[in-house]
C-alpha atoms as a PDB file:
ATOM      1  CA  UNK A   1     117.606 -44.518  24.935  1.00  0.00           C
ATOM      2  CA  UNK A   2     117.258 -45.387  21.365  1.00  0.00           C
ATOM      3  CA  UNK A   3     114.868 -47.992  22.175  1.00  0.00           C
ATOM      4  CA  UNK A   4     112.612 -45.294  23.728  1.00  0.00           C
ATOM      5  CA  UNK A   5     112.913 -42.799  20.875  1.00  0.00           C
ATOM      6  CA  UNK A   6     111.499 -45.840  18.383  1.00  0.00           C
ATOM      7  CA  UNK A   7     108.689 -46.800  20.734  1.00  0.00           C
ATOM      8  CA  UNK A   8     107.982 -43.412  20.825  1.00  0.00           C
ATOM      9  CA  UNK A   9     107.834 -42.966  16.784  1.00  0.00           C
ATOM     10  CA  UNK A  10     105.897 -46.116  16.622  1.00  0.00           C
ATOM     11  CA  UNK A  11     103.504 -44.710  18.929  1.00  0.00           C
ATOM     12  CA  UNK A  12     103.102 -41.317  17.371  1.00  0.00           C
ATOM     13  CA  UNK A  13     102.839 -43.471  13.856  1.00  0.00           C
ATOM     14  CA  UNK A  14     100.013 -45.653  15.124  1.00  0.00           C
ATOM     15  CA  UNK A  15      98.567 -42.329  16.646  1.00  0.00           C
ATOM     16  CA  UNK A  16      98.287 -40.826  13.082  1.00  0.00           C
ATOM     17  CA  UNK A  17      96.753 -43.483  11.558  1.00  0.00           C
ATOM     18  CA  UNK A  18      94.010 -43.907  14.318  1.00  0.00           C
ATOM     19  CA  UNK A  19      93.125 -40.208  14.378  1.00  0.00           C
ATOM     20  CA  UNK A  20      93.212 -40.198  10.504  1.00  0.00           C
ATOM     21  CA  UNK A  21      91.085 -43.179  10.505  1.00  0.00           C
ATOM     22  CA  UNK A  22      88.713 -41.748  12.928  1.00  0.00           C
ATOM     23  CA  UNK A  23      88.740 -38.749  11.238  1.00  0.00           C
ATOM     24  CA  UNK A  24      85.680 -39.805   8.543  1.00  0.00           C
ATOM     25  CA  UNK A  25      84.796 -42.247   6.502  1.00  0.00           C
ATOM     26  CA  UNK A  26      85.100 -40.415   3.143  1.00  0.00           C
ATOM     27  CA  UNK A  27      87.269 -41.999   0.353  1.00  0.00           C
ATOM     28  CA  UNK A  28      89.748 -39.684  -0.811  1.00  0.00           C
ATOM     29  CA  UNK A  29      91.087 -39.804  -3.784  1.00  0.00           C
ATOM     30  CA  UNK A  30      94.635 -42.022  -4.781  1.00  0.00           C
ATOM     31  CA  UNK A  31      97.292 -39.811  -5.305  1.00  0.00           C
ATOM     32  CA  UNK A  32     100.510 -41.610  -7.835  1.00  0.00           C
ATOM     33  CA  UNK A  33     102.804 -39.017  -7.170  1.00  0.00           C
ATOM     34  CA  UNK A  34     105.473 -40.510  -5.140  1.00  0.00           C
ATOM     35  CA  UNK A  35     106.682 -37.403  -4.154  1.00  0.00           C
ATOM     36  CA  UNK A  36     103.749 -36.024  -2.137  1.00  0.00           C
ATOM     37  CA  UNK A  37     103.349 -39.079  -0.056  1.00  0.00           C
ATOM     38  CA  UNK A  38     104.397 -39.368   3.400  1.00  0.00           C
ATOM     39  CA  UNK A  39     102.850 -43.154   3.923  1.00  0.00           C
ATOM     40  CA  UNK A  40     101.475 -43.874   7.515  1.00  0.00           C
ATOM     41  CA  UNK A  41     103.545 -47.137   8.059  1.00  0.00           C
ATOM     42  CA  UNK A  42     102.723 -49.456  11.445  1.00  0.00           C
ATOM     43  CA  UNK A  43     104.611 -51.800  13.009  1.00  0.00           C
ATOM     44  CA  UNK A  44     102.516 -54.834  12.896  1.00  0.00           C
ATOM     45  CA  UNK A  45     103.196 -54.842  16.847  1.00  0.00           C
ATOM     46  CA  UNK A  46     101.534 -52.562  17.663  1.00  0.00           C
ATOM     47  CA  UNK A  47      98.479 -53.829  18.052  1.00  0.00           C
ATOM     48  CA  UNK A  48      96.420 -51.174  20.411  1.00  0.00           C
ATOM     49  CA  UNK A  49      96.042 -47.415  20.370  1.00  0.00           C
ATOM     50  CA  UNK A  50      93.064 -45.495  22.005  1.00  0.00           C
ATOM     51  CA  UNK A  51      90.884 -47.642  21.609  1.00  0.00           C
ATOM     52  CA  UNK A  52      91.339 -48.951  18.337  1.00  0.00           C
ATOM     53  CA  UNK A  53      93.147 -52.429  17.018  1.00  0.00           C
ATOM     54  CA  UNK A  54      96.034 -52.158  14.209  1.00  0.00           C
ATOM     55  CA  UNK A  55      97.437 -54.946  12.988  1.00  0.00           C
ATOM     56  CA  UNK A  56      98.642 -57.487  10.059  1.00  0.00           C
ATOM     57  CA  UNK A  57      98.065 -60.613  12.043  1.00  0.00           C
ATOM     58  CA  UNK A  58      94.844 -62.676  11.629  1.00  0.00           C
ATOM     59  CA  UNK A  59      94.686 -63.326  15.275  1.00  0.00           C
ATOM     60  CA  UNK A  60      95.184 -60.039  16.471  1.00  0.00           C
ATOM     61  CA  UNK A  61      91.884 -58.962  13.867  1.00  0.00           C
ATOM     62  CA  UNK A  62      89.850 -61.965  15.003  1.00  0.00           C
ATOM     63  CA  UNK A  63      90.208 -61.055  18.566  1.00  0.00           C
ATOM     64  CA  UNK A  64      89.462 -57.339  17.892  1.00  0.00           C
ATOM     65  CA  UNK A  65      86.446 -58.144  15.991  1.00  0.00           C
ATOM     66  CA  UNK A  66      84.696 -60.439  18.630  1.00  0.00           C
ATOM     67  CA  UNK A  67      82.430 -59.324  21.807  1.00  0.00           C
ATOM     68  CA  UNK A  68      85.210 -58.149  23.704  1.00  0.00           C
ATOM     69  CA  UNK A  69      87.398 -56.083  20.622  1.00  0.00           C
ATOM     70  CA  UNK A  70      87.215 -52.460  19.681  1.00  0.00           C
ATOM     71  CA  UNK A  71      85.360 -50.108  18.158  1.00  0.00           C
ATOM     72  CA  UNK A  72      88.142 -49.917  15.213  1.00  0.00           C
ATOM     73  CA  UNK A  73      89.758 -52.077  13.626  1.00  0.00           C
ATOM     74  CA  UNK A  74      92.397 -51.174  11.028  1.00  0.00           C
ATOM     75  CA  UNK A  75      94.384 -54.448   9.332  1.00  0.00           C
ATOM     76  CA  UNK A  76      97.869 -53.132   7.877  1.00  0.00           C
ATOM     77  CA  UNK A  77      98.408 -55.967   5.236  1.00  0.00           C
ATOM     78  CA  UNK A  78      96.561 -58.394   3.028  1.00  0.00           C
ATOM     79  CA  UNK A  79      94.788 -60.812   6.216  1.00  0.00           C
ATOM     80  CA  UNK A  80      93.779 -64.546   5.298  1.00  0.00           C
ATOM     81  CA  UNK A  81      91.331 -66.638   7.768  1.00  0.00           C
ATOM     82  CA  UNK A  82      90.819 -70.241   6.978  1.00  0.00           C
ATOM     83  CA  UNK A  83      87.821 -70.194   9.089  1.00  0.00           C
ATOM     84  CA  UNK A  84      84.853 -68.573   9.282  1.00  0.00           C
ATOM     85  CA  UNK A  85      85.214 -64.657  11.689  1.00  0.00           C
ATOM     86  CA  UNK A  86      81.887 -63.326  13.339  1.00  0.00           C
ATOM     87  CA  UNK A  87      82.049 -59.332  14.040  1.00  0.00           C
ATOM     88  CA  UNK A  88      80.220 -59.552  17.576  1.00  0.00           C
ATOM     89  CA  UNK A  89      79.083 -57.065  20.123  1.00  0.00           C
ATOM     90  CA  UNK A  90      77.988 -53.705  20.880  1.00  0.00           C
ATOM     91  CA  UNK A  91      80.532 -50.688  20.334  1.00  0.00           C
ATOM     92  CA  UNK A  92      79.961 -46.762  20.056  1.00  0.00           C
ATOM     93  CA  UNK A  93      81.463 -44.474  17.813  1.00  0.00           C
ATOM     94  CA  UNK A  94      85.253 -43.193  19.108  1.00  0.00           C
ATOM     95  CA  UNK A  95      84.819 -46.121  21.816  1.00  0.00           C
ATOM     96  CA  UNK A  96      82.823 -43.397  23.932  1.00  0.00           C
ATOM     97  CA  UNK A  97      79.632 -44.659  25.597  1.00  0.00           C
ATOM     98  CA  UNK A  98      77.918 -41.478  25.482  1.00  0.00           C
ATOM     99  CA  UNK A  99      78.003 -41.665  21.157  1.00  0.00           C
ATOM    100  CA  UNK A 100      76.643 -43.389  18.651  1.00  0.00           C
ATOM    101  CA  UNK A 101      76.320 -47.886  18.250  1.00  0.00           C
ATOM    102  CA  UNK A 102      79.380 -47.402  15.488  1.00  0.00           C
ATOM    103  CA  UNK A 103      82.164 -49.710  14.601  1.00  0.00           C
ATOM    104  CA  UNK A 104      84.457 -50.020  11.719  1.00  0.00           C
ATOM    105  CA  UNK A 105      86.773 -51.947  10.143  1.00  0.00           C
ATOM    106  CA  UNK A 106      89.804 -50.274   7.987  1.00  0.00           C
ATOM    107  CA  UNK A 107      90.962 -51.975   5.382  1.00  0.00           C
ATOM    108  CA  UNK A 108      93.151 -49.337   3.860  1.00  0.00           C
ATOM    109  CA  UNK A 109      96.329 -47.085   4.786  1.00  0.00           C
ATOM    110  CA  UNK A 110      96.453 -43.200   4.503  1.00  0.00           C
ATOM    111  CA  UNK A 111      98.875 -39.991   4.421  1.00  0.00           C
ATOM    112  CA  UNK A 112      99.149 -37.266   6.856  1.00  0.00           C
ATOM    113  CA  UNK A 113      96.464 -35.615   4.114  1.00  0.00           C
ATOM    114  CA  UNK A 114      93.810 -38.342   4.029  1.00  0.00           C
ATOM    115  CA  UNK A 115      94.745 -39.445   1.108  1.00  0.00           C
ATOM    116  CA  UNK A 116      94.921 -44.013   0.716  1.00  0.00           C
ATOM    117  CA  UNK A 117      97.781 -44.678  -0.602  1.00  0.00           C
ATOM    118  CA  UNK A 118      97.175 -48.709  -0.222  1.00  0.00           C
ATOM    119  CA  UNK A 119      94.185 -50.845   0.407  1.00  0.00           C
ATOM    120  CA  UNK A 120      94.300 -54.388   2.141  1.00  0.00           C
ATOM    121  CA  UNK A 121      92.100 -57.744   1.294  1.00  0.00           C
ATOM    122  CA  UNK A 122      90.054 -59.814   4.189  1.00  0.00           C
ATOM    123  CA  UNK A 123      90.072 -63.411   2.757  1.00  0.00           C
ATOM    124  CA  UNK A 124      87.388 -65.093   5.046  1.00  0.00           C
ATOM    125  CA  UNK A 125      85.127 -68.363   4.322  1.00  0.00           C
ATOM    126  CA  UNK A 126      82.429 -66.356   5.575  1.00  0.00           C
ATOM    127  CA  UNK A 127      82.147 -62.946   7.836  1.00  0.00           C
ATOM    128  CA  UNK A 128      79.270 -63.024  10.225  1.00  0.00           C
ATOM    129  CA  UNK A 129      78.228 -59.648  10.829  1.00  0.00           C
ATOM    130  CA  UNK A 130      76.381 -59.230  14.502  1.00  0.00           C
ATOM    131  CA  UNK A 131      77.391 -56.153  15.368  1.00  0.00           C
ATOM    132  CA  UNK A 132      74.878 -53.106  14.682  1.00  0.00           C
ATOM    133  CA  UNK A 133      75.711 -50.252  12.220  1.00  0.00           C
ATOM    134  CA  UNK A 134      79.176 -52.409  11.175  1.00  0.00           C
ATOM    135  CA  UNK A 135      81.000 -50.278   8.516  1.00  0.00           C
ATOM    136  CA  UNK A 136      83.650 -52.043   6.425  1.00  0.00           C
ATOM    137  CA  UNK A 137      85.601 -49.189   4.927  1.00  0.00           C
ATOM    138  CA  UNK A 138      87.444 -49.360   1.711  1.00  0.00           C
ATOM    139  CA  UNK A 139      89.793 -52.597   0.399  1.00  0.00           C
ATOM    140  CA  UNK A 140      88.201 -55.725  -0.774  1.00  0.00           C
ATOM    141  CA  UNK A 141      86.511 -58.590   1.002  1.00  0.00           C
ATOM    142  CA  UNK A 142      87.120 -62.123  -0.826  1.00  0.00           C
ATOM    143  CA  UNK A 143      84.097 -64.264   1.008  1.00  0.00           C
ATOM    144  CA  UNK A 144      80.325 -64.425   1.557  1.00  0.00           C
ATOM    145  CA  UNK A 145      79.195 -61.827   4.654  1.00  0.00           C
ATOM    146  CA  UNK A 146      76.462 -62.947   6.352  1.00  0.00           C
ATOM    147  CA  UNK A 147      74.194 -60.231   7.967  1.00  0.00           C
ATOM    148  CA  UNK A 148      72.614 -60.038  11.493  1.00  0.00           C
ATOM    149  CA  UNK A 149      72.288 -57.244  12.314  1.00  0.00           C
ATOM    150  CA  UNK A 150      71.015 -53.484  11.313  1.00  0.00           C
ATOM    151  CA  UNK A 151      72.638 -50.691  10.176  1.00  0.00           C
ATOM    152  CA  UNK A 152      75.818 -52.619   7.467  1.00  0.00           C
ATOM    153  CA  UNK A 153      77.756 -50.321   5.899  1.00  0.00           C
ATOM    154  CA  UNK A 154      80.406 -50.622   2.666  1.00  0.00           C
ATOM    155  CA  UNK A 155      81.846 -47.681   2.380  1.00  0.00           C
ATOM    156  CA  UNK A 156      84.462 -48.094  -1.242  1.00  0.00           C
ATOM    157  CA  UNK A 157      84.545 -51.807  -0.272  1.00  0.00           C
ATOM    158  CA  UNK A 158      84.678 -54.249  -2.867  1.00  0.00           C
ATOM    159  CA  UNK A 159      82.724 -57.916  -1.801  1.00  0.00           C
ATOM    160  CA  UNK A 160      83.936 -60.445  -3.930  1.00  0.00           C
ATOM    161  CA  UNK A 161      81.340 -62.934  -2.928  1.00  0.00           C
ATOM    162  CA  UNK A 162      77.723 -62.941  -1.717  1.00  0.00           C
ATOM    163  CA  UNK A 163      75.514 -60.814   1.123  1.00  0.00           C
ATOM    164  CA  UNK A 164      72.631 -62.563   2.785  1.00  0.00           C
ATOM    165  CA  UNK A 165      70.963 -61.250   5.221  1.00  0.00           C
ATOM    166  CA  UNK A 166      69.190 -62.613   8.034  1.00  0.00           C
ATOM    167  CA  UNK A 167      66.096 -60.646   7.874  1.00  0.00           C
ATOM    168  CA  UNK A 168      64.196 -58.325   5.322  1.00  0.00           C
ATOM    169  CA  UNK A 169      64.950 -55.478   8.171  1.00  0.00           C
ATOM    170  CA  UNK A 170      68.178 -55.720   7.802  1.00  0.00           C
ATOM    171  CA  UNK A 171      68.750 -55.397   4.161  1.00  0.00           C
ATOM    172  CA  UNK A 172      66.599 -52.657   3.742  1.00  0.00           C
ATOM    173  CA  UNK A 173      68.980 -50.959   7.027  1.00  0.00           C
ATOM    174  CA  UNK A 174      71.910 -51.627   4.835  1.00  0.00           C
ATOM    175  CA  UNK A 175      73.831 -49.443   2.633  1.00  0.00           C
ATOM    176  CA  UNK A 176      75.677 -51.247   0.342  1.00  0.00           C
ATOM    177  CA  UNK A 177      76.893 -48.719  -2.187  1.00  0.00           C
ATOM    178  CA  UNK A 178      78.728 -45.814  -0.292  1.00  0.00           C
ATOM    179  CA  UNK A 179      81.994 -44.737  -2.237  1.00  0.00           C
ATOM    180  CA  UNK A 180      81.248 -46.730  -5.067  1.00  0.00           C
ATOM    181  CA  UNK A 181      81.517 -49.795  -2.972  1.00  0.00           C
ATOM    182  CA  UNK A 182      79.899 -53.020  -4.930  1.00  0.00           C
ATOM    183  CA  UNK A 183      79.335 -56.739  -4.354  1.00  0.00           C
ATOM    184  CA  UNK A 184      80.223 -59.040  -7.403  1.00  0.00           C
ATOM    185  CA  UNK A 185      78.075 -62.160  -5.852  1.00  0.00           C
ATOM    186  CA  UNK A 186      74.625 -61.959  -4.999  1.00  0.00           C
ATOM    187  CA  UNK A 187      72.712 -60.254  -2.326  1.00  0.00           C
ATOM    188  CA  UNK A 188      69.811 -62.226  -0.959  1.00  0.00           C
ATOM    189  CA  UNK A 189      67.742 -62.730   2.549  1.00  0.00           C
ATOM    190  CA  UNK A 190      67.999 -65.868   4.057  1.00  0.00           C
END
């Protein structure tokens, strides 16, 4: 019985965070004051809901990221690769086929009020971007990103390392600045 009741709370946790996730893309501010936070914490194994991928372990992030992932991804600690990651296939917005080529990776945790109370860093050698209208959404990346494909997004992500891009049409697709997000290497077409 009790082991019911916290499957059930894990569930309902990972629930919140996907719908708050899904929710939008809009940084909201940090808020210090311990008191009004009610932190969205995941068990690291729980590692699908609706559609989306939530985890702390690299290999459950890889996997979610290639061809055959989801439309989501949300990490839930610091993640580390010693190898390079491609981001491959084509996914629609809330993993519906009817909406829009969409998918996004979370690197960030939130309240019950939208509000990130932590963000995460993607260590990577290199992240090979394949997947159309890819949006990277808040925490930091700490490796080169290689683009190939339109439509990038960093949304309040911080790149500490180079963009290259594939093409000229894919740069000039790409927003790299939403929410204040920057790259500290240097952005170039191959």
């Amino acid at each position: 019985m009790i082991s019911k009741k916290l499957i059930t709370l894990g569930t309902l946790a990972a629930t919140v965070l996907v719908l708050g996730a899904c929710n939008g893309d809009k940084k909201d501010s940090k808020d210090s004051s311990s008191d009004s936070k009610t932190e969205t914490s995941m068990s690291s194994s729980v590692d699908t809901v609706s559609g989306a991928s939530i985890s702390d372990k690299p290999e459950v992030i890889e996997k979610a990221l290639g061809k055959d992932g989801n439309w989501i991804i949300a990490a839930t600690a610091d993640i580390t690769f010693d190898k390079d990651v491609t981001v491959a296939g084509e996914f629609h917005d809330k993993g519906e086929t009817s909406g829009d080529i969409y998918r996004k990776l979370a690197l960030y945790a939130q309240d019950g009020d939208k509000k990130i109370t932590d963000e995460y860093t993607l260590t990577v050698p290199q992240l090979v971007v394949e997947t159309e209208n890819f949006n990277i959404v808040n925490g930091t990346v700490k490796g080169d990103i290689l683009v190939k494909a339109n439509g990038f997004v960093l949304n309040g992500t911080k790149v500490e390392g180079n963009v290259t891009f594939e093409k000229e049409e894919y740069k000039t697709s790409a927003t790299l600045d939403e929410e204040d997000a920057e790259v500290t290497g240097e952005i170039t077409v191959q």
